[in-house]
Protein backbone atom coordinates (compact mmCIF):
# COMPACT_ATOMS: atom_id res chain seq x y z
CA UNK A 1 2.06 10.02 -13.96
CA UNK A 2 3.82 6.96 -15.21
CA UNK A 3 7.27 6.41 -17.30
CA UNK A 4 8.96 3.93 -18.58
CA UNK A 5 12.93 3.25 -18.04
CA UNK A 6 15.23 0.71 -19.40
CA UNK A 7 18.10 0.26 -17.36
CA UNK A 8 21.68 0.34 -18.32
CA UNK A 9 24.07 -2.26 -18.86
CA UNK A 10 25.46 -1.30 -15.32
CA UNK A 11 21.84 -1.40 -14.09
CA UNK A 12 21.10 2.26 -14.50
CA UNK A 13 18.11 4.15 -15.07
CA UNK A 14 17.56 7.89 -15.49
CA UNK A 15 14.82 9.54 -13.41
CA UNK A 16 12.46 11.31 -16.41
CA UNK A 17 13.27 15.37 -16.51
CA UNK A 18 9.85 15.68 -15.81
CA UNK A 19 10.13 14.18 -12.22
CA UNK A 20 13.49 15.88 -11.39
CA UNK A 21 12.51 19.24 -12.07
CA UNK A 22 9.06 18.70 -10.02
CA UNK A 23 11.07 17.40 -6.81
CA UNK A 24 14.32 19.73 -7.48
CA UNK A 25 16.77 16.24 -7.58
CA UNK A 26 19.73 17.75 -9.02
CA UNK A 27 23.30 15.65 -9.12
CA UNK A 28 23.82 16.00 -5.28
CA UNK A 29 20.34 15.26 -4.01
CA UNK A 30 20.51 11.97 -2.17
CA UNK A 31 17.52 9.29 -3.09
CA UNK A 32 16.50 6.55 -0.99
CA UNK A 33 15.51 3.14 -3.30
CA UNK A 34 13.08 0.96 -1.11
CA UNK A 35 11.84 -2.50 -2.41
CA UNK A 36 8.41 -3.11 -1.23
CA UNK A 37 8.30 -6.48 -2.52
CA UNK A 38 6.08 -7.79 -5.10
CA UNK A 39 7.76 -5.62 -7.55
CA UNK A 40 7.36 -2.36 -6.27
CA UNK A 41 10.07 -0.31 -5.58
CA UNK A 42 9.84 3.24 -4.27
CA UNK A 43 12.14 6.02 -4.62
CA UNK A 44 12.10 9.12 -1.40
CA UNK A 45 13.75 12.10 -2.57
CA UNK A 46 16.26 13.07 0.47
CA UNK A 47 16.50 16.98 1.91
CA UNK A 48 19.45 17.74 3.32
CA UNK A 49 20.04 20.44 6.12
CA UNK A 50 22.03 23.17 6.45
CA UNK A 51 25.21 22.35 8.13
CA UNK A 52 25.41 25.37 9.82
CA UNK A 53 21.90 24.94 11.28
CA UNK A 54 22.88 21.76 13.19
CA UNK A 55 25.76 20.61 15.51
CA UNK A 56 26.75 16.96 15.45
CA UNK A 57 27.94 16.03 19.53
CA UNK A 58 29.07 12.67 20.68
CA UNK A 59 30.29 12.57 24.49
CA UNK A 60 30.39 10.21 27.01
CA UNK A 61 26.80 10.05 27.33
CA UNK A 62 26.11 9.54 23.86
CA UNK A 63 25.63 11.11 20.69
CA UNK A 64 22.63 13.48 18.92
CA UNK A 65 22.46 16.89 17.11
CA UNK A 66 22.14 20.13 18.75
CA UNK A 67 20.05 22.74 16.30
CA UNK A 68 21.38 26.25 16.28
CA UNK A 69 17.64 27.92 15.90
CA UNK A 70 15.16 26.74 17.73
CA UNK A 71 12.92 23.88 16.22
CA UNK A 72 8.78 22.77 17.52
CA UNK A 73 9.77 19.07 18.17
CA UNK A 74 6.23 18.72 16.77
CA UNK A 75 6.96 20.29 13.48
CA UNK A 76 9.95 17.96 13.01
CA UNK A 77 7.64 14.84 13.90
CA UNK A 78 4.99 16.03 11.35
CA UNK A 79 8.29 16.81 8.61
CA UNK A 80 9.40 12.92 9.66
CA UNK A 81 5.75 11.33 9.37
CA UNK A 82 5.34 13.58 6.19
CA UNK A 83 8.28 12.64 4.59
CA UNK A 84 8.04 8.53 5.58
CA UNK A 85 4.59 8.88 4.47
């Protein structure tokens, strides 16, 4: 599927309905613009966790996230390698 955008005077373009309802981007949903070079840039739709399924913790040792329900450190490397493509 291809479509065709003319950006803004500020540079803006708007992501075709089309596309946003496929990959749920609403308002809030963070998108990642990478430039590939040779004039190919790719957009990666961001999903955002549940804050209350995670726990931020920075001590003296360091910093990482603690998750609330148990997670298959192999499922989140497949999300990750999915996701990065």
């Amino acid at each position: 599927m291809t479509h065709t955008a003319i950006p803004s005077i500020k540079g803006q373009i708007t992501i075709p309905a089309e596309i946003r309802t496929k990959y749920n981007i609403g308002k809030d949903t963070p998108v990642v613009i990478e430039d590939q070079g040779k004039g190919i840039i790719t957009l990666k739709i961001m999903r955002m966790v549940e804050n209350d399924s995670i726990e931020y913790y920075e001590d003296k040792g360091g910093f990482g996230l603690n998750f609330k329900k148990p997670i298959d450190p192999q499922v989140l490397i497949d999300a990750i390698k999915k996701i990065d493509g």
